[in-house]
Protein backbone atom coordinates (compact mmCIF):
# COMPACT_ATOMS: atom_id res chain seq x y z
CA UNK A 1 -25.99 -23.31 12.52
CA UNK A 2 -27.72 -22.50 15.36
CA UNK A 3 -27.05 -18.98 17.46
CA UNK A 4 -25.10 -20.79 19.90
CA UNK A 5 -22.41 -21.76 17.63
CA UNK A 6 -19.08 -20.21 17.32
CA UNK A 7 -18.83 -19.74 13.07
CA UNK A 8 -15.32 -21.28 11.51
CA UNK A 9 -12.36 -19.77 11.94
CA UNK A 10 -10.05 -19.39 9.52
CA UNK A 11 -6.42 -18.18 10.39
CA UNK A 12 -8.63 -16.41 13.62
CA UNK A 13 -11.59 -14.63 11.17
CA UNK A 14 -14.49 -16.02 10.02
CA UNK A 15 -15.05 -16.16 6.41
CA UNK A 16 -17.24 -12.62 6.73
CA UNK A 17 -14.17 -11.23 8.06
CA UNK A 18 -12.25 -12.00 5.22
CA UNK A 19 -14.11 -11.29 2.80
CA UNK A 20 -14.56 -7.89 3.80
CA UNK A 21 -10.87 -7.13 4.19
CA UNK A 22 -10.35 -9.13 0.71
CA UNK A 23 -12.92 -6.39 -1.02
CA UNK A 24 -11.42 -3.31 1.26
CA UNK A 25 -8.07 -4.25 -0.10
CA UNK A 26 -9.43 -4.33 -3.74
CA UNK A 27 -11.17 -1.51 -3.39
CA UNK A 28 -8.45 0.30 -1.96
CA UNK A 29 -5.85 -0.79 -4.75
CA UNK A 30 -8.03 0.28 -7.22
CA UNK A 31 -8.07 4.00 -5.65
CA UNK A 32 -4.40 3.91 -5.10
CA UNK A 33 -3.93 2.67 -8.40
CA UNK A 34 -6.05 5.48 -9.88
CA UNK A 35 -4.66 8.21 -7.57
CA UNK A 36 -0.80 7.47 -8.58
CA UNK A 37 -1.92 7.34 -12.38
CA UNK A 38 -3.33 10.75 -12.06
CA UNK A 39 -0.06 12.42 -9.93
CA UNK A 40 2.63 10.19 -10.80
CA UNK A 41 3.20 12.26 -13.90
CA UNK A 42 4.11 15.75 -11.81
CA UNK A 43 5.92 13.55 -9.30
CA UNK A 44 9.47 13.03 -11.74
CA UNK A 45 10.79 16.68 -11.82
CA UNK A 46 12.59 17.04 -15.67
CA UNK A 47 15.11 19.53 -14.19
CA UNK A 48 16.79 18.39 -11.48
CA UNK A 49 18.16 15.45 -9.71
CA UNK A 50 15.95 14.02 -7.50
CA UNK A 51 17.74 13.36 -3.84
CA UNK A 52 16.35 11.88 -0.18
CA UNK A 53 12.82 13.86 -0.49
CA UNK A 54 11.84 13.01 -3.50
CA UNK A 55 13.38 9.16 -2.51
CA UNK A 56 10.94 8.89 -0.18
CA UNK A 57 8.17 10.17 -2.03
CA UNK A 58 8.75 7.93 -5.19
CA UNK A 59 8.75 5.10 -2.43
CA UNK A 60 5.76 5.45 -0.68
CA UNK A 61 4.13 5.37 -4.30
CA UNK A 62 5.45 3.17 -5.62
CA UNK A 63 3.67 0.14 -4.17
CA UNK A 64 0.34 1.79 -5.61
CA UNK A 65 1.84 1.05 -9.12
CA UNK A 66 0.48 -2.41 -9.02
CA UNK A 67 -2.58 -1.51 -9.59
CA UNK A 68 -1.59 0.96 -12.35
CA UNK A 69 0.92 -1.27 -13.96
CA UNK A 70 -1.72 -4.56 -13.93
CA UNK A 71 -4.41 -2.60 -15.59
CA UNK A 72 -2.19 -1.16 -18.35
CA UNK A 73 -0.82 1.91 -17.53
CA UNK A 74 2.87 2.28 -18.36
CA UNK A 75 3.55 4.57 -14.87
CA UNK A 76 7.42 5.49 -13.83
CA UNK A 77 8.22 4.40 -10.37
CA UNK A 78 12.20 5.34 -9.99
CA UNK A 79 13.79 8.26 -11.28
CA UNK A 80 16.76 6.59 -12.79
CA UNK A 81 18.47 10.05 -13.04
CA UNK A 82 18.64 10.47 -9.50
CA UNK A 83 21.33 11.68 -7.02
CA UNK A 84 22.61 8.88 -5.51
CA UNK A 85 22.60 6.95 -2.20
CA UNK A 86 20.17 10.08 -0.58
CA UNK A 87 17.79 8.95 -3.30
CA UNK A 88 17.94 5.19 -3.08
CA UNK A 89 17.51 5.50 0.73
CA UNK A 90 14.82 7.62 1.01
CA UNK A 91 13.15 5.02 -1.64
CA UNK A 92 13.92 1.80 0.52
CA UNK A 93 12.11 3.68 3.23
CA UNK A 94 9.33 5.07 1.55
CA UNK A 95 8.81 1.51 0.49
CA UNK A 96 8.64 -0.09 3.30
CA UNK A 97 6.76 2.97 5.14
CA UNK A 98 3.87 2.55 2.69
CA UNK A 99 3.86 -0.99 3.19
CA UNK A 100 3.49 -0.90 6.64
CA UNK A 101 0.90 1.54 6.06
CA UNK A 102 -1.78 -0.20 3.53
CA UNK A 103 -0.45 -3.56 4.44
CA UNK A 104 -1.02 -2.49 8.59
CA UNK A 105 -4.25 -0.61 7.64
CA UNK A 106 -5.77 -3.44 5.95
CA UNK A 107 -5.32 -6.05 8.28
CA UNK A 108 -5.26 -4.29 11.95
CA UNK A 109 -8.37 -5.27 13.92
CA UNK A 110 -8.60 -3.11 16.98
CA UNK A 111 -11.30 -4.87 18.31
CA UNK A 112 -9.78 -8.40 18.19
CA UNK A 113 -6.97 -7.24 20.32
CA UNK A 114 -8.83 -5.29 22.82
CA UNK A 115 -10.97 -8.74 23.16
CA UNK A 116 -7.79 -11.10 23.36
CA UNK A 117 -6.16 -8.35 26.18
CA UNK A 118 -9.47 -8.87 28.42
């Protein structure tokens, strides 16, 4: 190909492209994974119910489970002795706050859309 030619696109990246947001996603699962195997333990108080706060917080990590879970790791991701609706909302948003986090991080491409606004 010479320099003159625009590479394939696929879906709008070229293969480069992808396969460096394939291995940042791996790589980043892997930390997550580790990170919520190492403080998902002192996450589940013993004592008390857990309400919206600690919701929220079981939420957010519980999308970094996968990673956990896949590689063998029997980690807790809901409190089942919980306090209710408080609880089970702030976990619906802490779900979908996470996800829009890694999900948003690992795809955003400032500089595409800065080119495309031009």
């Amino acid at each position: 190909m010479s320099s003159t030619e625009n590479p394939k696109r696929i879906f709008g990246f070229t293969l480069r492209e992808w396969l460096r947001k394939i291995v940042t996603f791996i790589v980043l699962a892997v930390v997550f994974g580790w990170i919520f195997a190492k403080v998902s333990p002192h996450m589940f108080p013993r004592d008390e119910k857990p309400g919206f706060a600690y919701g929220l917080l079981h939420g957010g990590l519980m999308p970094m489970a996968l990673p956990s879970l896949v590689m063998g790791q029997d980690v807790q991701i809901f409190a089942s002795n919980n306090s209710g609706r408080g609880y089970k909302i702030g976990y619906i948003c802490g779900i979908n706050l996470c996800g829009l986090i890694f999900f948003g991080s690992a795809f955003w491409s400032p500089k595409k859309k800065a080119e495309e606004n031009r």
